[in-house]
C-alpha atoms as a PDB file:
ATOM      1  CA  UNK A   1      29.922 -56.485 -22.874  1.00  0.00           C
ATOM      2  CA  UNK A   2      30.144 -52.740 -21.699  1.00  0.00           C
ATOM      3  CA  UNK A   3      30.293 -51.521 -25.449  1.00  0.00           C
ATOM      4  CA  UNK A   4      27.249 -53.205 -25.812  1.00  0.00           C
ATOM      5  CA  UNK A   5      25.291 -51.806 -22.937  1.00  0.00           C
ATOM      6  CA  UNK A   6      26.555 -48.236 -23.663  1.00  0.00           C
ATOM      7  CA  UNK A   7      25.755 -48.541 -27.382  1.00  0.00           C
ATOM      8  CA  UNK A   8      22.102 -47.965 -26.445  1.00  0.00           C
ATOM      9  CA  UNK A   9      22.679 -45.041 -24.260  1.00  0.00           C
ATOM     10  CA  UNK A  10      24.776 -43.427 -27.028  1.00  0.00           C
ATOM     11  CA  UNK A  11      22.419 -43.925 -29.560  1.00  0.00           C
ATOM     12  CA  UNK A  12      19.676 -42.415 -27.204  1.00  0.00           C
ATOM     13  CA  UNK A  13      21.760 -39.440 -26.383  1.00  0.00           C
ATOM     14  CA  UNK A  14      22.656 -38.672 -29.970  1.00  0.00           C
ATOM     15  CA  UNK A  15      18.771 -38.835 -31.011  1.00  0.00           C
ATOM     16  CA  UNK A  16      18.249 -36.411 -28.165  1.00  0.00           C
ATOM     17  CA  UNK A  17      20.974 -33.942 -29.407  1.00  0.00           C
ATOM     18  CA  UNK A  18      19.816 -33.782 -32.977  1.00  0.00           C
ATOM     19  CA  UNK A  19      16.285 -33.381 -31.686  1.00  0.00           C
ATOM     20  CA  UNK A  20      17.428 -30.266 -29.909  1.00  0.00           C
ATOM     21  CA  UNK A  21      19.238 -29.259 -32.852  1.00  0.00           C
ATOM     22  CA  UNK A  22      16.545 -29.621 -35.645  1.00  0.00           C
ATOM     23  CA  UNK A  23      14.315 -28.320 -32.877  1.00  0.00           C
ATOM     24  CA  UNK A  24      16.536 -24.983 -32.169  1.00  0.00           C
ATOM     25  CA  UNK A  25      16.739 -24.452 -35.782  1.00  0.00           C
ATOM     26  CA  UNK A  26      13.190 -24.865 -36.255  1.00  0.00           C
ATOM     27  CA  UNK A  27      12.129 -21.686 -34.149  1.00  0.00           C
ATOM     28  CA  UNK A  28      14.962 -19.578 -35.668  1.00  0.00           C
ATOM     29  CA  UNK A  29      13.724 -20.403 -38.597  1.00  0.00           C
ATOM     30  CA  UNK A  30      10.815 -21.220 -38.792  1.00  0.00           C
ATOM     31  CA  UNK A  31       9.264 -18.387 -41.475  1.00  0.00           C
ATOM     32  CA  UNK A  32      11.494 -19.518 -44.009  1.00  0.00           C
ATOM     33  CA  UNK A  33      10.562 -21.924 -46.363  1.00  0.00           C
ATOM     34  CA  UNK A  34      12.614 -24.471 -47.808  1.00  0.00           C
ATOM     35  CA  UNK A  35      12.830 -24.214 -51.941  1.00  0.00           C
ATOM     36  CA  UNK A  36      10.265 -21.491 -51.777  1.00  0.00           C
ATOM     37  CA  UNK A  37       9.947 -18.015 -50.819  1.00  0.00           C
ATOM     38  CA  UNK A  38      11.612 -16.738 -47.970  1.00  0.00           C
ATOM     39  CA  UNK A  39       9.976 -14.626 -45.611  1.00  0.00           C
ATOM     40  CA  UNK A  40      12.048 -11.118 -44.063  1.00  0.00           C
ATOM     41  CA  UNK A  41       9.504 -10.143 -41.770  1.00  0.00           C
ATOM     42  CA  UNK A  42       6.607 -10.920 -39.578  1.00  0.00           C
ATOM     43  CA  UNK A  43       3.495  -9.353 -39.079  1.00  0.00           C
ATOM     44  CA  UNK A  44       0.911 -10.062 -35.896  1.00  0.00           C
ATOM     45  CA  UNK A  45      -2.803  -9.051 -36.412  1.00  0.00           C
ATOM     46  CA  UNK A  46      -5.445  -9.083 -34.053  1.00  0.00           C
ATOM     47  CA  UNK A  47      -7.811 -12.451 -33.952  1.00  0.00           C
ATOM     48  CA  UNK A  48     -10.775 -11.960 -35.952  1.00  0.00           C
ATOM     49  CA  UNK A  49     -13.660 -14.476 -36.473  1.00  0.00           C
ATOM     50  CA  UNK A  50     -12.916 -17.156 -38.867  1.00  0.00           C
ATOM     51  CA  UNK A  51      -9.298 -15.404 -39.330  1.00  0.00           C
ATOM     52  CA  UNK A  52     -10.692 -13.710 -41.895  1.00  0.00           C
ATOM     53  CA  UNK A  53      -8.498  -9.861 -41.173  1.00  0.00           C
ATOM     54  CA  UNK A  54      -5.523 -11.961 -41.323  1.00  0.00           C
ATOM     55  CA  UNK A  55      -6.552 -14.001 -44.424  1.00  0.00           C
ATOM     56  CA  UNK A  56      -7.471 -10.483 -45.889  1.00  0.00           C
ATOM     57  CA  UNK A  57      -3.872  -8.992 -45.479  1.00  0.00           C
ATOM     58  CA  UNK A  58      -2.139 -12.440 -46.723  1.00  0.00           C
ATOM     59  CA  UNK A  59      -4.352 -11.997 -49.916  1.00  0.00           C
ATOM     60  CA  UNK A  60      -2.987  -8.214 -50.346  1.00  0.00           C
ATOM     61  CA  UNK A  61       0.430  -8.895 -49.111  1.00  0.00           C
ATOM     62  CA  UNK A  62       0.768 -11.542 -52.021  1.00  0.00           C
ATOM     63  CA  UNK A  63      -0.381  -9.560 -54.207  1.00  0.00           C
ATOM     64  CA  UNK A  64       1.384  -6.358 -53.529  1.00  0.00           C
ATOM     65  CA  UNK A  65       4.536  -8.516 -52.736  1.00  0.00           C
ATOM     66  CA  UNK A  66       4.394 -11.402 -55.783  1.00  0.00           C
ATOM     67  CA  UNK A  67       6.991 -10.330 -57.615  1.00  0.00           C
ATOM     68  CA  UNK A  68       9.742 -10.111 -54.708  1.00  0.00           C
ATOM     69  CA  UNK A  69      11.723 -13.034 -52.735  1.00  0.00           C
ATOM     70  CA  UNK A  70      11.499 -11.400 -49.784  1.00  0.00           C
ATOM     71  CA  UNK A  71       7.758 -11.678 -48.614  1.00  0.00           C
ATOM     72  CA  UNK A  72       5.891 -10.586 -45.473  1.00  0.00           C
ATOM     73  CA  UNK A  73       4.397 -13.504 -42.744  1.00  0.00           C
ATOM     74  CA  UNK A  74       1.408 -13.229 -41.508  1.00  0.00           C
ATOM     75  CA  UNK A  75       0.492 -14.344 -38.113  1.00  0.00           C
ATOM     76  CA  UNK A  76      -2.720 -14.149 -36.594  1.00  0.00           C
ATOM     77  CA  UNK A  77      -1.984 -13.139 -33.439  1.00  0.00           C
ATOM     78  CA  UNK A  78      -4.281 -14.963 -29.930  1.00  0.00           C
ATOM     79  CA  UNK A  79      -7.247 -14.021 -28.588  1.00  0.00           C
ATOM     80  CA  UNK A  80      -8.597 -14.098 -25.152  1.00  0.00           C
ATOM     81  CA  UNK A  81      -8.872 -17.251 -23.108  1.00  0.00           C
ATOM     82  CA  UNK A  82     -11.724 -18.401 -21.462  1.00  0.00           C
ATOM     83  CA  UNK A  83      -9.919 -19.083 -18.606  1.00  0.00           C
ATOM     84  CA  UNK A  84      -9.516 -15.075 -18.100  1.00  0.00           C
ATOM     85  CA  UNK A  85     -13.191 -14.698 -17.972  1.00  0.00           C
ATOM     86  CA  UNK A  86     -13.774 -16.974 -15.814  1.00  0.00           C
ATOM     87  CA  UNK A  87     -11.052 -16.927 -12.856  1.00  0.00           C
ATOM     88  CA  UNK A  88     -10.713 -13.876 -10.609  1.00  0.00           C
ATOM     89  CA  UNK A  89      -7.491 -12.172 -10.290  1.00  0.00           C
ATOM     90  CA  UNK A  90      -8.350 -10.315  -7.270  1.00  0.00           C
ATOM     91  CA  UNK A  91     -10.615 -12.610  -4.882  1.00  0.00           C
ATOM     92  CA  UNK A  92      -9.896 -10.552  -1.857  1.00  0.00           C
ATOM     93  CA  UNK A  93     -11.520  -7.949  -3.505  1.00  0.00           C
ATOM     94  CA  UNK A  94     -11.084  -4.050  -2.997  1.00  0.00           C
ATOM     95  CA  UNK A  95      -9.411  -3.032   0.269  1.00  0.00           C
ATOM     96  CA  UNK A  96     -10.277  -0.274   2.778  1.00  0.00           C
ATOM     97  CA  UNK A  97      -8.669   2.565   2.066  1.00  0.00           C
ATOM     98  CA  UNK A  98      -6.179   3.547   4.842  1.00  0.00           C
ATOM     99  CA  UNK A  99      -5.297   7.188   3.778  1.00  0.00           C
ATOM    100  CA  UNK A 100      -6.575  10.003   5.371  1.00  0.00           C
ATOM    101  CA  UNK A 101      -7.038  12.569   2.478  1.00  0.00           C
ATOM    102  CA  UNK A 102      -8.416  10.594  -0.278  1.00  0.00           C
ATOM    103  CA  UNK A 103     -10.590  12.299  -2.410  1.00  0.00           C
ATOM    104  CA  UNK A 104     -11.336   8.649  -4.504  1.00  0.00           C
ATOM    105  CA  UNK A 105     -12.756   6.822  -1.317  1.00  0.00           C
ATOM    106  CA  UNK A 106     -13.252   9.698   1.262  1.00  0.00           C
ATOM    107  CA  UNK A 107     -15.399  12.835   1.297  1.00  0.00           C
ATOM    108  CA  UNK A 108     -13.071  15.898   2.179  1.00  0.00           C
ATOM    109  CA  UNK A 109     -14.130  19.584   2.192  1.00  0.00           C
ATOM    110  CA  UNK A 110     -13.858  20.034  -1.549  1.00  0.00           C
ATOM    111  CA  UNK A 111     -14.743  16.756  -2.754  1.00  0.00           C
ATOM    112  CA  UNK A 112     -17.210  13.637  -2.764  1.00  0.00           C
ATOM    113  CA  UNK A 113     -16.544  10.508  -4.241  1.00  0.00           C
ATOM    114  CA  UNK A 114     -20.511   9.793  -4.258  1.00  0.00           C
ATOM    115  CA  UNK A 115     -21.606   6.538  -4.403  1.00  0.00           C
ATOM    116  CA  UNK A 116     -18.829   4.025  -4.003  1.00  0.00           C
ATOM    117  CA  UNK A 117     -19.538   0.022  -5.490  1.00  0.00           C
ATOM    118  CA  UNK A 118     -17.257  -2.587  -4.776  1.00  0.00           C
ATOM    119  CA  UNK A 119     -15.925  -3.510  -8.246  1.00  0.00           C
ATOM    120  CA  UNK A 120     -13.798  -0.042  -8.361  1.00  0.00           C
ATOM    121  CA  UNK A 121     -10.213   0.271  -9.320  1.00  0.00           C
ATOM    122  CA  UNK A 122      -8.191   0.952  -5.717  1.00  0.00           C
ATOM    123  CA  UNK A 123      -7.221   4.246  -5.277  1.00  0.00           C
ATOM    124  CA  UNK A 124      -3.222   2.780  -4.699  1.00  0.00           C
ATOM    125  CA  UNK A 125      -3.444   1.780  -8.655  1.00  0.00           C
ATOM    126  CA  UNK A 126      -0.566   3.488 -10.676  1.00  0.00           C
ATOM    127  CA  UNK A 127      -0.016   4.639 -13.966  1.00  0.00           C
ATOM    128  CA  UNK A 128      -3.942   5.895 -14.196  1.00  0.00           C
ATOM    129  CA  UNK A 129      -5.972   8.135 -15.938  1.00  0.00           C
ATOM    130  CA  UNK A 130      -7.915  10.344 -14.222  1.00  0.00           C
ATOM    131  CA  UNK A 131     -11.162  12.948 -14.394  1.00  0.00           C
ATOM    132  CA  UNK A 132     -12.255  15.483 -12.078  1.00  0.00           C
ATOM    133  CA  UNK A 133     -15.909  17.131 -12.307  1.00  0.00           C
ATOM    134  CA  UNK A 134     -16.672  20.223 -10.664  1.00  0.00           C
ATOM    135  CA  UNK A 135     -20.080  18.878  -8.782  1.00  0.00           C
ATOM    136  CA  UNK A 136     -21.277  22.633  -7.987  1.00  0.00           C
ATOM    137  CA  UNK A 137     -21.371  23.445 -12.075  1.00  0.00           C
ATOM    138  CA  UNK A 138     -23.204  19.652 -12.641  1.00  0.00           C
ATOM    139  CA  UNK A 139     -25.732  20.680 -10.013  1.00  0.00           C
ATOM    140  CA  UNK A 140     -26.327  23.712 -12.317  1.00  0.00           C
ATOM    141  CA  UNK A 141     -26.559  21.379 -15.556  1.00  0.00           C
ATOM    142  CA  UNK A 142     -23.122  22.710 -16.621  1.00  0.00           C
ATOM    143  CA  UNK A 143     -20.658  19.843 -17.276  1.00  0.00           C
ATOM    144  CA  UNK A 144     -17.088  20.994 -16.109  1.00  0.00           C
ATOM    145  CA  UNK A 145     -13.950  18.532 -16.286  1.00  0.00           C
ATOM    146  CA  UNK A 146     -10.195  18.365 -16.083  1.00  0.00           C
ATOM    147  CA  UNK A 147      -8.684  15.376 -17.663  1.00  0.00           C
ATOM    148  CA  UNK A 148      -5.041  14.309 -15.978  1.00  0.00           C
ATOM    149  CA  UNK A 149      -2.737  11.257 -15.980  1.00  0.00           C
ATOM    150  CA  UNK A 150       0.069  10.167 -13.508  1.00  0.00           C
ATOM    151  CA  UNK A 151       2.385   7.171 -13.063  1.00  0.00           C
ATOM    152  CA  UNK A 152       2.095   7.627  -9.781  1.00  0.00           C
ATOM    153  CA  UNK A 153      -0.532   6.443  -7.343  1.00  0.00           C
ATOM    154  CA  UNK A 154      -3.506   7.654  -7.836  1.00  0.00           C
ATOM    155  CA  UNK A 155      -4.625   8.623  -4.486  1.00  0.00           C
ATOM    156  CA  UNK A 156      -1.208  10.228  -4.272  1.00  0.00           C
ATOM    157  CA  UNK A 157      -2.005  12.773  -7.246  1.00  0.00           C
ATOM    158  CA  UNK A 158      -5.539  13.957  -6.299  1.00  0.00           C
ATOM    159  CA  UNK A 159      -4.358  14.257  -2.600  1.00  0.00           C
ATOM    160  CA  UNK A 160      -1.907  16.727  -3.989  1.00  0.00           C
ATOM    161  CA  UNK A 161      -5.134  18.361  -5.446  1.00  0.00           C
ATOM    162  CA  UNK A 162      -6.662  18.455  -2.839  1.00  0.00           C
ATOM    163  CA  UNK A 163      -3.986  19.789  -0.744  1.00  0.00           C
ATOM    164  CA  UNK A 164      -3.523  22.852  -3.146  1.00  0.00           C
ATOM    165  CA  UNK A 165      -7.358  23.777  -3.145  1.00  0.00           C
ATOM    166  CA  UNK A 166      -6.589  23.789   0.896  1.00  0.00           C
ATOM    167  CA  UNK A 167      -3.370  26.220   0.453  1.00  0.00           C
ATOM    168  CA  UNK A 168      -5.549  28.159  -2.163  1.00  0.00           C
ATOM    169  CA  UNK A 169      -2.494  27.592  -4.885  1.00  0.00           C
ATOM    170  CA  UNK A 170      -3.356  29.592  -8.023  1.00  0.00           C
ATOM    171  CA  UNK A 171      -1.406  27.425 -10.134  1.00  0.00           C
ATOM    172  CA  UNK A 172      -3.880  24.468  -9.183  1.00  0.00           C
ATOM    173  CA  UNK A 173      -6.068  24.795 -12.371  1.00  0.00           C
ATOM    174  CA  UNK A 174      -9.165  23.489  -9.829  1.00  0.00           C
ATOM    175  CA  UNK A 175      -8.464  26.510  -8.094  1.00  0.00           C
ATOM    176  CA  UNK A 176      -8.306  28.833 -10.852  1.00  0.00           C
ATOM    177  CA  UNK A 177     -11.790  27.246 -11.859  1.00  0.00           C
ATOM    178  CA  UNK A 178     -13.080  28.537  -8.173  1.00  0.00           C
ATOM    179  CA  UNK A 179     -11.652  31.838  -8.425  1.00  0.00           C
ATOM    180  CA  UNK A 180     -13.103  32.416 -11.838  1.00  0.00           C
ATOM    181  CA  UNK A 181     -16.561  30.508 -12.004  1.00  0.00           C
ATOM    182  CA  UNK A 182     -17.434  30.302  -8.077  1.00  0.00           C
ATOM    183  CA  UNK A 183     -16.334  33.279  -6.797  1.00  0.00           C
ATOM    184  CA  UNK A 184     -18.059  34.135  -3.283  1.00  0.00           C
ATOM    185  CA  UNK A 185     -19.625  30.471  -2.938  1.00  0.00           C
ATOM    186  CA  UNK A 186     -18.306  28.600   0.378  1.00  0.00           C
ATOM    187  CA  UNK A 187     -18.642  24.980  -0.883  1.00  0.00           C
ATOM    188  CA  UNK A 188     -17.148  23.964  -4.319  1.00  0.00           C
ATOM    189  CA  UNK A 189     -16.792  20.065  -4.304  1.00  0.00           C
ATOM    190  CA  UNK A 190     -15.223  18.432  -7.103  1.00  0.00           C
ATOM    191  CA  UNK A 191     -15.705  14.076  -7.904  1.00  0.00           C
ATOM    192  CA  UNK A 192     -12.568  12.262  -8.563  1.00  0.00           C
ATOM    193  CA  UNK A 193     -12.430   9.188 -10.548  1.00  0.00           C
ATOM    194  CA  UNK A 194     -10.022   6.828 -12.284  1.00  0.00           C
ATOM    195  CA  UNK A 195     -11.263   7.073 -16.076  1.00  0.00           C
ATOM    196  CA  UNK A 196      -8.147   3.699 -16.993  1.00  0.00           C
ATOM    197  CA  UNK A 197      -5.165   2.067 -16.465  1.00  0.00           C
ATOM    198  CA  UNK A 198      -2.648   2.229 -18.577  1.00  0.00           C
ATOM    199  CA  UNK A 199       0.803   0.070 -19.046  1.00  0.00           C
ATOM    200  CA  UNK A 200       3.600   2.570 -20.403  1.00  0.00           C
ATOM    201  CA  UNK A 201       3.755   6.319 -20.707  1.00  0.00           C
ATOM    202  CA  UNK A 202       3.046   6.698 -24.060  1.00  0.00           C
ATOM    203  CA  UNK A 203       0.067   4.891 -24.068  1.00  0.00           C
ATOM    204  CA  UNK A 204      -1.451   6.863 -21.286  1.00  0.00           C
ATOM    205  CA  UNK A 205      -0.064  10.160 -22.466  1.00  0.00           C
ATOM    206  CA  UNK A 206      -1.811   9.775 -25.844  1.00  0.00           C
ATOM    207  CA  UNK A 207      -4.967   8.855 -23.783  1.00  0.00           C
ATOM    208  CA  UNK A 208      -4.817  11.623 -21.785  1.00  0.00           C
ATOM    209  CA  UNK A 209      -4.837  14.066 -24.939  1.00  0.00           C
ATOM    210  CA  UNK A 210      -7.882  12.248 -26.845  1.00  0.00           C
ATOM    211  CA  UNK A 211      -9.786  12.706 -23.682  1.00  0.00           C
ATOM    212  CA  UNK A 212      -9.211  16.412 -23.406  1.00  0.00           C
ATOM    213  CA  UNK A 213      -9.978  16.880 -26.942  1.00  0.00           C
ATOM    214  CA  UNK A 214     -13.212  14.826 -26.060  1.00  0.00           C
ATOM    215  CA  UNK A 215     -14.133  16.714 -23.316  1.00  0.00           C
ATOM    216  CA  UNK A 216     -13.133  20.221 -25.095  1.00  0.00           C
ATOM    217  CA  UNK A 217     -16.324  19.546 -27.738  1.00  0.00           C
ATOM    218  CA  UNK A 218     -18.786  18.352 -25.360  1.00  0.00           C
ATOM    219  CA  UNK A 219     -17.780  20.418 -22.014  1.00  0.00           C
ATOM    220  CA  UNK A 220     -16.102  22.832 -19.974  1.00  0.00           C
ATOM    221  CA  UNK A 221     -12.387  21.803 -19.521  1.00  0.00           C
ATOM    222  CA  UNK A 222     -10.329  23.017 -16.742  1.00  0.00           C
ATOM    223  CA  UNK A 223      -6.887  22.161 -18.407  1.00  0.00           C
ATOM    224  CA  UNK A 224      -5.006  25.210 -19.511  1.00  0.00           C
ATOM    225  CA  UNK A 225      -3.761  25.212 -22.398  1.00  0.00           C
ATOM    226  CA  UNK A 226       0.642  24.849 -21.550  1.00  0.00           C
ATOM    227  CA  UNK A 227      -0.832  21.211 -19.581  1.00  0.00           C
ATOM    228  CA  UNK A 228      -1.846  20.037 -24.020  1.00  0.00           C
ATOM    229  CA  UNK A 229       1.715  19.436 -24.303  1.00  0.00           C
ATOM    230  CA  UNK A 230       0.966  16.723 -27.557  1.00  0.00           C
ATOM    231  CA  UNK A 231      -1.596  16.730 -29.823  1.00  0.00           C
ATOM    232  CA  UNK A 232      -4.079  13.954 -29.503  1.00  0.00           C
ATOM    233  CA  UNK A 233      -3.202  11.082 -31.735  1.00  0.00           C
ATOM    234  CA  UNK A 234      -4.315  11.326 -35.292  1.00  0.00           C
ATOM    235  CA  UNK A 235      -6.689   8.853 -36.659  1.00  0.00           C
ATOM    236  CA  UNK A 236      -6.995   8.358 -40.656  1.00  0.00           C
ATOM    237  CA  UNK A 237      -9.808   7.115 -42.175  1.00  0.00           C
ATOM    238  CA  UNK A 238     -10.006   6.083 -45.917  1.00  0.00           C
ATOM    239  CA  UNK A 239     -13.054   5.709 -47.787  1.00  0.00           C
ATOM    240  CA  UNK A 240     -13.583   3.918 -50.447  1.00  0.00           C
END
C-alpha cells in the first residue's frame, strides 16, 4: 500500500527533475542546432521595424559565413515598452534645491540659471554632462561655451566653478575667459546647464569630446587645449 501511494509522487518528482534538466540545457544551449550548423557566437542588433536590420545582417552573415560550421546568431535585440512611456518614474517630481551656491537652480554673482521649468534634470544628478555659456558674450551675439563632464554631482562641480571665479583662480578656464575677453567689466555671468546623463565613464568621456569638437566649429570654446585629453570618437561612413 505505501509503494503504491509513493509511486505517484516519484514519478512526479522525476518528471520535474528532467524538466529542469532539459530546461537547463536548453538555455546553455540554446544557439546550437541539433544535426545542423552550430552557432559560436551571438550577435544583438537594435529593433528595427518589421526586423528588417536584423534580417539584413542574417542574409550577409550566411552568405559571408556559408562555407564554415561555425556560424554567427543573430538576435534582434528589444525595443521600448509601452509601459515606459506611459508610467512616471519620478511622480514627486523635481525637488527644491537645498544648496546655497548652486549655479543650476540659484542666481549667484557670476551666474543665472534663467528661466527654470519643472521637467529639469536635479542639480544632485551624477555622472552628467555639462555646458557653461558666457551670458555677457551672448548678449553681444557672440556664442562662448565650455563643455565639461563629472561623475560627481553636478551641483557639486559648477559650485567648485563658481567658487574659483570668487577666489579669482587663473587656472579656472571661466576665469581666464574674464581676464582675457572682459577685462574691466564688473558683471560677467555665465548659464550652467546639464547637456546628459550618462551611465559609465567612457560613455560620457567620449561625449564630452564630440561636444567640444561641436562647439569648436560653431563657437567660442573656453576649454584649453591640455582639458582634450582624447580625441572625439571617430565615425566611418561608407558609400556606396
Amino acid at each position: 500500500m505505501i509503494e503504491q501511494e509513493l509511486s505517484p509522487c516519484i514519478e512526479k518528482n522525476t518528471k520535474l527533475l528532467l524538466t529542469k534538466i532539459l530546461k537547463n540545457q536548453t538555455k546553455s544551449n540554446w544557439w546550437k542546432r541539433k544535426g545542423g550548423e552550430k552557432y559560436s557566437s551571438v550577435l544583438f542588433v537594435p529593433p528595427t521595424p518589421g526586423g528588417e536590420l536584423a534580417k539584413l545582417i542574417q542574409a550577409k552573415e550566411a552568405q559571408l559565413n556559408s562555407d564554415f560550421r561555425n556560424r554567427i546568431k543573430v538576435v534582434e535585440g528589444k525595443g521600448t515598452k509601452l509601459k515606459d512611456f506611459l508610467i512616471r518614474k519620478n511622480p514627486f517630481g523635481t525637488q527644491e534645491c537645498q544648496k546655497k551656491l548652486c549655479p543650476l537652480c540659484k542666481k549667484t554673482p557670476h551666474s543665472d540659471p534663467g528661466s527654470l521649468h519643472k521637467n529639469r534634470t536635479p542639480c544632485e544628478t551624477a555622472n552628467v554632462g555639462y555646458s557653461v555659456i558666457c551670458l555677457n558674450c551672448k548678449s553681444k551675439n557672440i556664442l562662448t561655451t565650455y563643455e565639461g563632464e563629472t561623475g560627481r554631482l553636478a551641483n557639486v562641480r559648477t559650485s567648485e566653478h563658481i567658487m574659483d571665479l570668487n577666489k579669482n583662480k587663473k587656472e579656472s578656464p571661466l576665469v581666464k575667459h574674464k581676464i582675457l575677453q572682459h577685462k574691466g567689466e564688473k558683471n560677467v555671468k555665465f548659464n550652467f546647464k546639464i547637456s546628459g546623463i550618462f551611465k559609465d565613464p567612457l560613455t560620457r568621456q567620449c561625449n564630452e569630446g564630440v561636444r567640444i569638437k561641436n562647439a569648436g566649429n560653431l563657437a567660442n570654446i573656453m576649454n584649453s587645449k591640455s582639458e582634450r585629453n582624447h580625441p572625439p570618437t571617430n565615425r566611418i561612413i561608407i558609400q556606396k
